[in-house]
C-alpha atoms as a PDB file:
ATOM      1  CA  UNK A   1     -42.528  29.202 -42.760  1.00  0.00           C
ATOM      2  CA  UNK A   2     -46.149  29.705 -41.969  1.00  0.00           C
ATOM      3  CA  UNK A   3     -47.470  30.154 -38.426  1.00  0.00           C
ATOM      4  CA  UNK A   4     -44.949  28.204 -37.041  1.00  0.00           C
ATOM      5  CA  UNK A   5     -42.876  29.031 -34.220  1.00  0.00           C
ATOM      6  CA  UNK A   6     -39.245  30.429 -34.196  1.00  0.00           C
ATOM      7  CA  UNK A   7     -36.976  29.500 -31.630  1.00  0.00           C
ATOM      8  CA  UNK A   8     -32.991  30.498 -31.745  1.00  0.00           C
ATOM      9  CA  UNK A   9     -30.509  29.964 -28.612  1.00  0.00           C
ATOM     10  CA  UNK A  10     -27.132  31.016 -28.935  1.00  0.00           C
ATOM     11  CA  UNK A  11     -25.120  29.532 -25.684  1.00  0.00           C
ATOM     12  CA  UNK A  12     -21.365  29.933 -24.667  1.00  0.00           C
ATOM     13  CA  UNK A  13     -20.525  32.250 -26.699  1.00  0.00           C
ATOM     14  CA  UNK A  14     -17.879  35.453 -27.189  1.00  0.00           C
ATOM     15  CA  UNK A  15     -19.414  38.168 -29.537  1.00  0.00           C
ATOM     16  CA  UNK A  16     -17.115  40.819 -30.290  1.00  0.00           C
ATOM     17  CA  UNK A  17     -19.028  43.905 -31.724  1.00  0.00           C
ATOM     18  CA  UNK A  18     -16.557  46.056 -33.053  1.00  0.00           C
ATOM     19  CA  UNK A  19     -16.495  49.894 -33.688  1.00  0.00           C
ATOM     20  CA  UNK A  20     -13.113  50.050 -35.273  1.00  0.00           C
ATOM     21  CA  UNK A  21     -11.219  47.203 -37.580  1.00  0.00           C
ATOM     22  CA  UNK A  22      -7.418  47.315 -36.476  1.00  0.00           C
ATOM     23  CA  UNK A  23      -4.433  44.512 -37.176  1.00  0.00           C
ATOM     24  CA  UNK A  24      -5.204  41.348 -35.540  1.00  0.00           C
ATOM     25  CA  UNK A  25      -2.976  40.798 -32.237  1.00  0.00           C
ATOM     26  CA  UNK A  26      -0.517  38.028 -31.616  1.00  0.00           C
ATOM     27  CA  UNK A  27      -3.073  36.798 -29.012  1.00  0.00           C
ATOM     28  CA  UNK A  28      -5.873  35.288 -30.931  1.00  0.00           C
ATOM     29  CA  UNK A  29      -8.766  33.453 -29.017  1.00  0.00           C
ATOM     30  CA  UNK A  30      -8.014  29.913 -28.817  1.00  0.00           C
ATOM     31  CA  UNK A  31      -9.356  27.109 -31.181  1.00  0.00           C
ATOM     32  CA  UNK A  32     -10.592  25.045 -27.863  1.00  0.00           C
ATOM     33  CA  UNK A  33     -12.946  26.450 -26.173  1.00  0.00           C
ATOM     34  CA  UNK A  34     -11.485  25.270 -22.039  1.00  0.00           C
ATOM     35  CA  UNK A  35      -8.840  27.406 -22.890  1.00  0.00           C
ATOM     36  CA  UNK A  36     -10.910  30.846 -23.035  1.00  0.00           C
ATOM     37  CA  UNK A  37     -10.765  31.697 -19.659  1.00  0.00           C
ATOM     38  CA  UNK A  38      -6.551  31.429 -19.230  1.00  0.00           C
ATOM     39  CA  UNK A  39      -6.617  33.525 -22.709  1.00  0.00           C
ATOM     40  CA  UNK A  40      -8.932  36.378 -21.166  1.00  0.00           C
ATOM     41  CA  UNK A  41      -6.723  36.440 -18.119  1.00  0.00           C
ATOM     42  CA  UNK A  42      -3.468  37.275 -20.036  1.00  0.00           C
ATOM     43  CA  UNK A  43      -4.712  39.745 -22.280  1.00  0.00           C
ATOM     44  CA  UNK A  44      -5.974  41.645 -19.025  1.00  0.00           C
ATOM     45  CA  UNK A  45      -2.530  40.901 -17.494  1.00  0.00           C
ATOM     46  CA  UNK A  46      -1.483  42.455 -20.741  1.00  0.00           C
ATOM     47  CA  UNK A  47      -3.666  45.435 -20.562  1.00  0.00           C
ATOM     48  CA  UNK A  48      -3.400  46.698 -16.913  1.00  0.00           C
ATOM     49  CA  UNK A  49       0.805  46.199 -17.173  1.00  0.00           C
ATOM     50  CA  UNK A  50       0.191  48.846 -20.015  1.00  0.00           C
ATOM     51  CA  UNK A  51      -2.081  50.576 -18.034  1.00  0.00           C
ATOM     52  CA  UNK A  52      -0.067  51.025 -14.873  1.00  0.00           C
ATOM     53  CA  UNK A  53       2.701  51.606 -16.687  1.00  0.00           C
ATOM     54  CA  UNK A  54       1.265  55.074 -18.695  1.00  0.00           C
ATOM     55  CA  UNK A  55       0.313  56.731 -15.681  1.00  0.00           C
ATOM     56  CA  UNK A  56       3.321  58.549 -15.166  1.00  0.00           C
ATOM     57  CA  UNK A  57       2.561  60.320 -19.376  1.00  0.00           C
ATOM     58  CA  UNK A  58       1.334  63.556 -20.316  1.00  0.00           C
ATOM     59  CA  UNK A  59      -1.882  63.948 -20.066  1.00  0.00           C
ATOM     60  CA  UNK A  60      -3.187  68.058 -21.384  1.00  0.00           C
ATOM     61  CA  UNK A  61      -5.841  66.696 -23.017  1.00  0.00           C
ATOM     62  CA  UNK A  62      -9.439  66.492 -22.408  1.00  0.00           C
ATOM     63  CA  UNK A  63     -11.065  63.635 -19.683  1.00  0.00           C
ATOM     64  CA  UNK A  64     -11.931  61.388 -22.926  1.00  0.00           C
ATOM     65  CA  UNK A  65      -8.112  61.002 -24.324  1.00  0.00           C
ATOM     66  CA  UNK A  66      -7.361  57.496 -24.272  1.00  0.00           C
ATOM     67  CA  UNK A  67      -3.877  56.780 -22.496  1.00  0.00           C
ATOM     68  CA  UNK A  68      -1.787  53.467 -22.335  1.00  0.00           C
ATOM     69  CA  UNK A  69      -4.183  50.443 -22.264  1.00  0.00           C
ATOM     70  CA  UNK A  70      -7.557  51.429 -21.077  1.00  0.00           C
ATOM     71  CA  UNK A  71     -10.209  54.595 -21.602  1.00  0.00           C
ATOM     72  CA  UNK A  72      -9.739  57.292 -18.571  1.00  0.00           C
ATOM     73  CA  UNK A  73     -13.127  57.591 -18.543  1.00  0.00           C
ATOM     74  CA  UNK A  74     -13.234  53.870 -17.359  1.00  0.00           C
ATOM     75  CA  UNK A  75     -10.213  54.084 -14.851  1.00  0.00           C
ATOM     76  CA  UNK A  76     -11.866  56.954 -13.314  1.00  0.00           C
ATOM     77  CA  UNK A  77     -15.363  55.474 -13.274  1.00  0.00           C
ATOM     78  CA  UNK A  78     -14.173  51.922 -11.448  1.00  0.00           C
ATOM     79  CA  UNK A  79     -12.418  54.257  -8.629  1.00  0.00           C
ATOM     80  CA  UNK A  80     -16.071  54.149  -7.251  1.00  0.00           C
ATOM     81  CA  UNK A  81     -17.979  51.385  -7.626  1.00  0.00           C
ATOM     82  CA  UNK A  82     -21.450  51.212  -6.408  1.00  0.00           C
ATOM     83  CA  UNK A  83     -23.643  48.038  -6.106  1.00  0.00           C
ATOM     84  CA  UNK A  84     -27.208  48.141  -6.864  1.00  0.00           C
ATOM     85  CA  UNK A  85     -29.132  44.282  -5.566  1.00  0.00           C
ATOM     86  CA  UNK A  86     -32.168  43.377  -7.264  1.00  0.00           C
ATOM     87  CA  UNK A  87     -34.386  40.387  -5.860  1.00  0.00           C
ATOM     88  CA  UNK A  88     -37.674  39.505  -6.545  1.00  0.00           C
ATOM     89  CA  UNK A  89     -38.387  38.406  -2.928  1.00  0.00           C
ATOM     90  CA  UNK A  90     -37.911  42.132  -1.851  1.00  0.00           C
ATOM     91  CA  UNK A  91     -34.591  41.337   0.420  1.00  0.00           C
ATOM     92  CA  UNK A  92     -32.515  43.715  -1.881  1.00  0.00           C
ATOM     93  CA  UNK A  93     -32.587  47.939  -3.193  1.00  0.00           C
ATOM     94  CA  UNK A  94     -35.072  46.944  -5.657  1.00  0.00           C
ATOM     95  CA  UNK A  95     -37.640  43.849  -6.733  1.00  0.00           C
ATOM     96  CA  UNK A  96     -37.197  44.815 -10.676  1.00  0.00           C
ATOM     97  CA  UNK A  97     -34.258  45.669 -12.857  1.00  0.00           C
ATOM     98  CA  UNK A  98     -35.995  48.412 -14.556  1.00  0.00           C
ATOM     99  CA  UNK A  99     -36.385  50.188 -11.289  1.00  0.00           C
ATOM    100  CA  UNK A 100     -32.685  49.628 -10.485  1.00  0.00           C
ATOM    101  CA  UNK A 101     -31.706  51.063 -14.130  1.00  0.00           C
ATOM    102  CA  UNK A 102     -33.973  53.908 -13.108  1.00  0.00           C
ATOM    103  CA  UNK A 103     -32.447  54.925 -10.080  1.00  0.00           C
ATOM    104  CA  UNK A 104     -29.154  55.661 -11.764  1.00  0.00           C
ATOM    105  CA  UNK A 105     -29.200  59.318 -12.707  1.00  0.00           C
ATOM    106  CA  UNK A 106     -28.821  60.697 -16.141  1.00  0.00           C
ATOM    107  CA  UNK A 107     -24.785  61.535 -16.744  1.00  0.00           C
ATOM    108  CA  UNK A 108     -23.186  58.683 -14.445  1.00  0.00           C
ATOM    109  CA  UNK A 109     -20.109  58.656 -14.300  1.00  0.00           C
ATOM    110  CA  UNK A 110     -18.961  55.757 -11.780  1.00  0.00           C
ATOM    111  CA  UNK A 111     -19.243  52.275 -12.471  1.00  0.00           C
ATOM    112  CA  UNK A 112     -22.840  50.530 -11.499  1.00  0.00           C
ATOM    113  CA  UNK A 113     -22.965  47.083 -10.687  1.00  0.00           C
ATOM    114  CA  UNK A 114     -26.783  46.043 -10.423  1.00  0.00           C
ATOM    115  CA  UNK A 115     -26.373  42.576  -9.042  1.00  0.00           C
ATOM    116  CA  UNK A 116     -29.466  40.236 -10.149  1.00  0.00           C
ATOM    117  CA  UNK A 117     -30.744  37.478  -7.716  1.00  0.00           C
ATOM    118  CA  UNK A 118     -32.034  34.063  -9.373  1.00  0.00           C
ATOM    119  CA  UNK A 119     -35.148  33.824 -10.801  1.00  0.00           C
ATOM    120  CA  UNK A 120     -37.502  35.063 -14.007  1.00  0.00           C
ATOM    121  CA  UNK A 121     -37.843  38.763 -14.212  1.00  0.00           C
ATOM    122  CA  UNK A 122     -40.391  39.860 -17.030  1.00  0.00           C
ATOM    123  CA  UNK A 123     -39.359  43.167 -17.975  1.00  0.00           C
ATOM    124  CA  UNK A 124     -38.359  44.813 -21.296  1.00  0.00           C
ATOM    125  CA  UNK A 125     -35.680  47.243 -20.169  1.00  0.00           C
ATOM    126  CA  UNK A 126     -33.832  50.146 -22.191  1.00  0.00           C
ATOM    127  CA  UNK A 127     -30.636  51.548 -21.385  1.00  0.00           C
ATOM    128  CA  UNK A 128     -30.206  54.994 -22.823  1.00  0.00           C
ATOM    129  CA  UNK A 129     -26.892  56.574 -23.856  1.00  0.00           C
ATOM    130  CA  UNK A 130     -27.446  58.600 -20.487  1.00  0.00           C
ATOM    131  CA  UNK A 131     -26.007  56.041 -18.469  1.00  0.00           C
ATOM    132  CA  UNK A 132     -23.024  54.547 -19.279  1.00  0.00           C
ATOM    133  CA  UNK A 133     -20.505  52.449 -17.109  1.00  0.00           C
ATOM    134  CA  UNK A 134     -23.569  49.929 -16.263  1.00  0.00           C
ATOM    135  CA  UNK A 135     -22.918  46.020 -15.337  1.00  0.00           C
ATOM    136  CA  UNK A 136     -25.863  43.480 -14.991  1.00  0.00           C
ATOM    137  CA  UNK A 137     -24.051  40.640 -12.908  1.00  0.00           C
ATOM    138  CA  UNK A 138     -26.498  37.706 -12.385  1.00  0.00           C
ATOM    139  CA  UNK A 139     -25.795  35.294  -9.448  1.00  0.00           C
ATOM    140  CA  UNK A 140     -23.278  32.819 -10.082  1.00  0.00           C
ATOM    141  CA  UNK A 141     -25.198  30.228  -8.503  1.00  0.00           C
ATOM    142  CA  UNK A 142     -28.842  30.975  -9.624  1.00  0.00           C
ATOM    143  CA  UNK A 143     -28.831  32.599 -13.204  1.00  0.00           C
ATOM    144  CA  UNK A 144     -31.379  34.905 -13.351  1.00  0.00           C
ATOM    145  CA  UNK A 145     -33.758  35.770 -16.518  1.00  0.00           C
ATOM    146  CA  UNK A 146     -34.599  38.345 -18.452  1.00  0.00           C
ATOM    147  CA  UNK A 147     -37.832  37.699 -20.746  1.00  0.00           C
ATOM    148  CA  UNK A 148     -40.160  39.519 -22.701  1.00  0.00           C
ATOM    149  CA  UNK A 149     -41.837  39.126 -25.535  1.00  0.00           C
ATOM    150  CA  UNK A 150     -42.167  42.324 -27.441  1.00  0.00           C
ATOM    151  CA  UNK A 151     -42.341  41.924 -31.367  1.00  0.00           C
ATOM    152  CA  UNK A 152     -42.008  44.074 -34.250  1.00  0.00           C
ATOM    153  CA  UNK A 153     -45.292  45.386 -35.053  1.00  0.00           C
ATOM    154  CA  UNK A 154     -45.693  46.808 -31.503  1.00  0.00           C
ATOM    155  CA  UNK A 155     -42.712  48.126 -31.095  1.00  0.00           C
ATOM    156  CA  UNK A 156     -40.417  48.452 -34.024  1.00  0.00           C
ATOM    157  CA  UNK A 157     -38.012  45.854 -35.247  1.00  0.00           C
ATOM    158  CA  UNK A 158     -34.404  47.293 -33.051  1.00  0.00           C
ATOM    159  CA  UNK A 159     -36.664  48.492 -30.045  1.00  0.00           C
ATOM    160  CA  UNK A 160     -38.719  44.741 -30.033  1.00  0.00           C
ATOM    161  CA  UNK A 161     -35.194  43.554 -27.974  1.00  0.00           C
ATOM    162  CA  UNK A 162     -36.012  42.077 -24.331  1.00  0.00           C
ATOM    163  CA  UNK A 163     -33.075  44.179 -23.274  1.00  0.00           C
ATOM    164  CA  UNK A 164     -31.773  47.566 -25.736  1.00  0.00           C
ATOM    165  CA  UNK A 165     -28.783  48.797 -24.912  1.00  0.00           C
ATOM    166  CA  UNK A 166     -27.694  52.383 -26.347  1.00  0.00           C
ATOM    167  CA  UNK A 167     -24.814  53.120 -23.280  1.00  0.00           C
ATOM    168  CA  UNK A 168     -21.030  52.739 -23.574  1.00  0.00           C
ATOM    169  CA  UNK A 169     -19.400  50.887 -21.353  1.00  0.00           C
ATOM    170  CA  UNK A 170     -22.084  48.438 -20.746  1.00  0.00           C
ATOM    171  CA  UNK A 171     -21.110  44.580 -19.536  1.00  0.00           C
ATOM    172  CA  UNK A 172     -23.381  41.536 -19.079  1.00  0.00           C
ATOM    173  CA  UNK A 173     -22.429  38.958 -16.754  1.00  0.00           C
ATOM    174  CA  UNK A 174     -24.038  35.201 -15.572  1.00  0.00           C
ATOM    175  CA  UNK A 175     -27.824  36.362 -16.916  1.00  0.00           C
ATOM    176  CA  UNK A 176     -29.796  35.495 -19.802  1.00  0.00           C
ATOM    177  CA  UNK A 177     -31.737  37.411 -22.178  1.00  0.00           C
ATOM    178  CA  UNK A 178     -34.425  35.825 -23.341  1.00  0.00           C
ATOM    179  CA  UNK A 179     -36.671  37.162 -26.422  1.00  0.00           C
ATOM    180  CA  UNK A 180     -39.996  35.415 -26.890  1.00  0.00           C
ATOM    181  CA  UNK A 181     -43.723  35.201 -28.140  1.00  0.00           C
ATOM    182  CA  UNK A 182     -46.016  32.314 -27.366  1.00  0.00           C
ATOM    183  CA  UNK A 183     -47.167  32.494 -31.078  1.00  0.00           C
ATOM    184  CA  UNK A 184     -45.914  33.978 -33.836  1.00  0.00           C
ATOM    185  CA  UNK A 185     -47.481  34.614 -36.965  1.00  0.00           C
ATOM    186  CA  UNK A 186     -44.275  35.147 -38.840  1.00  0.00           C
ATOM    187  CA  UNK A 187     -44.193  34.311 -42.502  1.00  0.00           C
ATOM    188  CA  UNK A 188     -40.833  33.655 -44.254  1.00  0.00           C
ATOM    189  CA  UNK A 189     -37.575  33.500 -41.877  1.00  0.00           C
ATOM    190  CA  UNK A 190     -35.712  34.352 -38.842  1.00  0.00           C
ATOM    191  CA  UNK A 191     -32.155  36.015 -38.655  1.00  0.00           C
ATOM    192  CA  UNK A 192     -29.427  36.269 -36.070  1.00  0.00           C
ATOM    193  CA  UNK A 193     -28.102  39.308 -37.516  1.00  0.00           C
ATOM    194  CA  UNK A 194     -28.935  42.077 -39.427  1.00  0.00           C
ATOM    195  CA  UNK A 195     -25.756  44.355 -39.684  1.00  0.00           C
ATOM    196  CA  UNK A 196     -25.825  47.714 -40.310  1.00  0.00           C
ATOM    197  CA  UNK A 197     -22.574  48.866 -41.932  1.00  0.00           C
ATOM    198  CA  UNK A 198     -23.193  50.839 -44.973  1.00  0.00           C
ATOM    199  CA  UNK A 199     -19.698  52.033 -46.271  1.00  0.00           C
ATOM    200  CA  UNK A 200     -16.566  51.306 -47.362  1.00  0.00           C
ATOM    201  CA  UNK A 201     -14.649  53.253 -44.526  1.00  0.00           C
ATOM    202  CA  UNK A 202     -17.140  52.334 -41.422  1.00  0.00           C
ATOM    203  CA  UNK A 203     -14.887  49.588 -39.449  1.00  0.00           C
ATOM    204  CA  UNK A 204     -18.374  48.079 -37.455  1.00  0.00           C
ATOM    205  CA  UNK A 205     -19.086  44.279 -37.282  1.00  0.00           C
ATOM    206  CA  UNK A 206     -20.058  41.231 -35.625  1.00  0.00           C
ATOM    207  CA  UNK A 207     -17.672  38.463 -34.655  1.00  0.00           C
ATOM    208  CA  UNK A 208     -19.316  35.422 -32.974  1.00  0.00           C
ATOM    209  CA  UNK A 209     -16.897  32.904 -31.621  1.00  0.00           C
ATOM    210  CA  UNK A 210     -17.501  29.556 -29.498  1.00  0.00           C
ATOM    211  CA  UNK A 211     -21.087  30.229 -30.058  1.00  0.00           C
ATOM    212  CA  UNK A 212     -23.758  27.011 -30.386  1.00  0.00           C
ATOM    213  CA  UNK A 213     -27.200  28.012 -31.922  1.00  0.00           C
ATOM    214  CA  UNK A 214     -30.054  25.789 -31.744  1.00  0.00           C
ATOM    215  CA  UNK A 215     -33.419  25.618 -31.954  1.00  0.00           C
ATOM    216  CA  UNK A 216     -36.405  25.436 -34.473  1.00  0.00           C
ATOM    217  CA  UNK A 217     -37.143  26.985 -37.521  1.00  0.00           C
ATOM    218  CA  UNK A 218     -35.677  28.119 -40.701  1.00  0.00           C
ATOM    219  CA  UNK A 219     -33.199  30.344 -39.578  1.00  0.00           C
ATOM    220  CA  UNK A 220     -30.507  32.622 -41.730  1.00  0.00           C
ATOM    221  CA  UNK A 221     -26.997  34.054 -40.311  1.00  0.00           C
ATOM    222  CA  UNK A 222     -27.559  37.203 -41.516  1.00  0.00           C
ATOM    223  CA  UNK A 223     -29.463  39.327 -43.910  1.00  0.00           C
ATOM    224  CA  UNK A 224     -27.709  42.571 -45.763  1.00  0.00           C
ATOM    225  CA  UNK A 225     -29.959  45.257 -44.006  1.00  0.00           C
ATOM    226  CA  UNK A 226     -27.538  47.796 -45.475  1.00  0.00           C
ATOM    227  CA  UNK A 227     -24.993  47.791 -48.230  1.00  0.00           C
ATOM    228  CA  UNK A 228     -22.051  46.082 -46.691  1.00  0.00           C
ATOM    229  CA  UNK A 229     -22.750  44.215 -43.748  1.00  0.00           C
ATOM    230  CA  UNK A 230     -19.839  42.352 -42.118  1.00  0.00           C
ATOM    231  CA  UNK A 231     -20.329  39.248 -39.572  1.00  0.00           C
ATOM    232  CA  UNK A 232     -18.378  36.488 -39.625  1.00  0.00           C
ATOM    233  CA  UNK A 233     -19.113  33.259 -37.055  1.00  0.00           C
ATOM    234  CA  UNK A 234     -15.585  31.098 -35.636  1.00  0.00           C
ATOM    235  CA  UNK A 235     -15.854  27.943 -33.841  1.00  0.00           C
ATOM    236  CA  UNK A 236     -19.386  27.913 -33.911  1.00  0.00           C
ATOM    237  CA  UNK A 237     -21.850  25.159 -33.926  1.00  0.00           C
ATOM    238  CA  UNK A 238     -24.618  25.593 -35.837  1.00  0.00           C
ATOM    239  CA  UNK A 239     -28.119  23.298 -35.472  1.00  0.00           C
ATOM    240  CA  UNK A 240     -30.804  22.392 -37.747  1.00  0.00           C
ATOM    241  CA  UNK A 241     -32.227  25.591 -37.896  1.00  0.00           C
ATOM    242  CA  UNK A 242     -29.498  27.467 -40.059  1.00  0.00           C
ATOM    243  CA  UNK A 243     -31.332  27.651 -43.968  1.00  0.00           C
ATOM    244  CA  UNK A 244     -28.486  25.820 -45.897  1.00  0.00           C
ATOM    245  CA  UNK A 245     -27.986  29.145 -47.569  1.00  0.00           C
ATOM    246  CA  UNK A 246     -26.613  30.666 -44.793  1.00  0.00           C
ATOM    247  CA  UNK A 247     -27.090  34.335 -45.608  1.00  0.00           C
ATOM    248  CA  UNK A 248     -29.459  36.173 -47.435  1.00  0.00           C
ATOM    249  CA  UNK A 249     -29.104  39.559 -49.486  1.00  0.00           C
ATOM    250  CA  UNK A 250     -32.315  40.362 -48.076  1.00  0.00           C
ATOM    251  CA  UNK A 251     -33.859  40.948 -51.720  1.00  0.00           C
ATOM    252  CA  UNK A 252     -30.884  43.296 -52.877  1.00  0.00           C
ATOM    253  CA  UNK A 253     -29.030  40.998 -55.711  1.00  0.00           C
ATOM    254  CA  UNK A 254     -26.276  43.975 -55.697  1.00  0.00           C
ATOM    255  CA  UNK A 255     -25.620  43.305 -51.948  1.00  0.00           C
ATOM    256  CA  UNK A 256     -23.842  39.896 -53.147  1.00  0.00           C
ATOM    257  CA  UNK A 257     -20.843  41.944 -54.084  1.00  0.00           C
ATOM    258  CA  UNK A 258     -20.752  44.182 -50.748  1.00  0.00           C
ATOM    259  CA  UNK A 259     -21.912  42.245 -48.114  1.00  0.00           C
ATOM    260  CA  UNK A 260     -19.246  40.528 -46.054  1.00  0.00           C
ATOM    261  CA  UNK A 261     -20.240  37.119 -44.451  1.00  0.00           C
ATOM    262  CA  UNK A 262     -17.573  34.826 -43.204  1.00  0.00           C
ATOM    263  CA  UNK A 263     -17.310  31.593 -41.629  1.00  0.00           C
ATOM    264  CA  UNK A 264     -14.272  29.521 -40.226  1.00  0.00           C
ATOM    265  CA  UNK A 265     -14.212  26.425 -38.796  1.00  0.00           C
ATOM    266  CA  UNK A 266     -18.254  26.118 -38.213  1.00  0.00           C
ATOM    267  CA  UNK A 267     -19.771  22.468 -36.930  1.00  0.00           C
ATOM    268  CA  UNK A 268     -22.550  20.673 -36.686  1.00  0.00           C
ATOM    269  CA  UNK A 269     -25.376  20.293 -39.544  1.00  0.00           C
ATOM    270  CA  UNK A 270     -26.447  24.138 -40.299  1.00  0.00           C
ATOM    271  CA  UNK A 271     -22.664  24.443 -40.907  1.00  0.00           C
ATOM    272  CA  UNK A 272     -22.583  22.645 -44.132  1.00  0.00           C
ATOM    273  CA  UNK A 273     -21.339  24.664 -46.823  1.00  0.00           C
ATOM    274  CA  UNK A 274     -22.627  22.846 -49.867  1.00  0.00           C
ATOM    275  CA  UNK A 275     -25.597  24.822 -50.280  1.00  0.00           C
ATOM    276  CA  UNK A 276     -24.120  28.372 -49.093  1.00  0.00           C
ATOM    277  CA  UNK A 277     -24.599  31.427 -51.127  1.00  0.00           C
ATOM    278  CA  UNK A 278     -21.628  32.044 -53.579  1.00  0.00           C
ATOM    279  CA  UNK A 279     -20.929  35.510 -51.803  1.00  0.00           C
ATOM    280  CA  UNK A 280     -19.901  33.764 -48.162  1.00  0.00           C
ATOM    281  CA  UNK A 281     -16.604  33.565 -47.735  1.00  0.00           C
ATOM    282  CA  UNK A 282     -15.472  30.335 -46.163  1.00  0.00           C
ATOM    283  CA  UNK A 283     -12.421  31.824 -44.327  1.00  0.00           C
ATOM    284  CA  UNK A 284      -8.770  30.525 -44.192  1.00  0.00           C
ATOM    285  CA  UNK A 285      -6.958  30.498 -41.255  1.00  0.00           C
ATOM    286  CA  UNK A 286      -4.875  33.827 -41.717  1.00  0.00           C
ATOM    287  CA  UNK A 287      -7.819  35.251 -43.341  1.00  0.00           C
ATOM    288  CA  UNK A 288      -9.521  35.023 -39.524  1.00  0.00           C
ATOM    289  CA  UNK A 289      -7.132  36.364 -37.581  1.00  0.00           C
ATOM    290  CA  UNK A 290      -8.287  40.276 -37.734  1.00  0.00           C
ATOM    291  CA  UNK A 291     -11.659  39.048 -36.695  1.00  0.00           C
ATOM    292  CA  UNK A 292     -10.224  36.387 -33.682  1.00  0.00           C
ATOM    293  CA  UNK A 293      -8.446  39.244 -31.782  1.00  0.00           C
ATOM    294  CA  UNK A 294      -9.132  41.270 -28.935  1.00  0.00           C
ATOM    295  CA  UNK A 295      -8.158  44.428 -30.297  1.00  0.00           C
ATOM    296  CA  UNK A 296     -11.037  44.288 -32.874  1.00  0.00           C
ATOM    297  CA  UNK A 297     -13.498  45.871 -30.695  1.00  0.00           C
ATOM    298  CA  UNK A 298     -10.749  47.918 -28.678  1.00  0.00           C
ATOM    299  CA  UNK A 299     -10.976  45.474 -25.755  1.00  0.00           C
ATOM    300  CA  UNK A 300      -7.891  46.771 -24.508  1.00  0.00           C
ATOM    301  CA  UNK A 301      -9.721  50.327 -24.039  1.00  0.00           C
ATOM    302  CA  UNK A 302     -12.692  49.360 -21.841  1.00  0.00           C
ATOM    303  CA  UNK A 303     -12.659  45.456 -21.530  1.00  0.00           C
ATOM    304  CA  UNK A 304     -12.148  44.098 -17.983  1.00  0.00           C
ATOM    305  CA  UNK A 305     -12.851  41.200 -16.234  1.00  0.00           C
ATOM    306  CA  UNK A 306     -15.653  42.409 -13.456  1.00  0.00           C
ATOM    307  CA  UNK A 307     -14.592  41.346 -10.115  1.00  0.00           C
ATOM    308  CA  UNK A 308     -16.960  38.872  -8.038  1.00  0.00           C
ATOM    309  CA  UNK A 309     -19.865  40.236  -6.115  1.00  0.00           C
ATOM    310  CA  UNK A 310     -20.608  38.715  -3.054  1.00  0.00           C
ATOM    311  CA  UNK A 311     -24.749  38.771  -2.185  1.00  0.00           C
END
């Protein structure tokens, strides 16, 4: 692809980034998409029964032990909630988001909404490991946006991001990130991922579920960036863009063997699997369920639904 320009949306869609591989629940995420919303609503019905009822447990180890459903750092940090407004028209704590991210201290420990007014906010923010227990919550009625268009050469592939996030506990609500250049010289492709798992042991991934991805160019799922990668897209439509390849051993042959790329249940015309690499793995429906579960990123350890915030 030479001097043309790459575009890639994904829209409506759960991405569950896990940190540690465990048996797949009895409550997988539903095959239609209108029911997400009733499914995320029992599993934290699930989660805070469990919860509430481990209270009353022995607890003699440090503040990080994990006890009954979720993390005590997180049950002590959303005892104290604080709300941070940002609004470009000056009628809030802050115009910007960076400045609102900077006026959290280093070591938080509370839970930090910083609510976002409508509108287009060009800023390229980083959110160190200092500050965990963050929330962006964008206004329900007036999504704002978060654009920038930093690019590799300046400032290294992972730190080119509109928005980097290093912090745990970090949630994203009603806002969009949006990662652009008015021209790009790029030669070659684009990729949606670029997982970094490297051994056999290491339980990271990517799970993208109910996700559409459209726009222009020629596009790959993923590329092995290490030894085994392992992403695997459910439900998801795919558009024009996705190379009928799929994924691409990003010029390592022996990465065929170790990389894990799965798809299930994929539609529209980037998810045809005639021309698809040997090494994907077109997924069965047992085969899915460790990846179609809640408990593959721990959700029951930190995952809540945030509560509305009124402006």
């Amino acid at each position: 692809m030479d001097r043309s320009r790459l575009m890639v949306t994904l829209m409506m869609c759960l991405a569950l980034i896990s940190m540690s591989m465990v048996s797949a629940s009895p409550s997988l995420v539903p095959a239609e998409q209108s029911k997400l919303d009733a499914w995320i609503d029992h599993n934290m019905k699930t989660y805070l029964a469990d919860q509430k009822a481990s209270k009353g447990g022995n607890n003699n180890s440090s503040s990080t032990r994990l006890f009954g459903g979720l993390d005590r750092r997180l049950t002590e940090a959303e005892l104290a909630v604080k709300v941070i407004k940002v609004r470009k028209d000056g009628t809030g704590d802050f115009r910007t988001v960076t400045e609102a991210v900077d006026s959290i201290p280093r070591g938080n420990k509370r839970r930090v909404v910083v609510w976002i007014g409508g509108g287009v906010y060009r800023e390229k923010i980083a959110v160190d490991r200092s500050k965990p227990f963050l929330t962006f919550y964008g206004d329900e009625d007036d999504m704002p946006v978060i654009t920038f268009d930093g690019t590799a050469l300046k400032y290294g592939t992972v730190y080119s991001a509109t928005v980097a996030v290093e912090s745990d506990f970090f949630v994203a609500v009603n806002i969009a990130f949006v990662n652009t250049t008015i021209k790009s010289v790029a030669k070659g492709m684009g990729v949606i991922t670029a997982q970094a798992r490297e051994e056999v042991d290491d339980d990271s991934g990517f799970t993208f579920i109910h996700c559409t991805i459209i726009g222009t160019g020629n596009t790959y799922l993923g590329r092995a960036w290490k030894e085994r990668p392992r992403v695997v897209f459910i439900y998801t439509y795919m558009g024009t863009l996705i190379n009928a390849e799929g994924w691409s051993n990003h010029g390592y042959a022996e990465r065929n063997k170790t990389a894990y790329y799965g798809e299930h249940n994929c539609k529209g015309p980037g998810a045809s699997t005639s021309g698809r690499v040997k090494y994907a793995k077109m997924l069965s429906g047992e085969q899915v369920k460790p990846f179609m579960s809640m408990t593959y990123i721990q959700g029951n350890k930190w995952l809540l639904r945030p509560p509305k915030y009124h402006h």
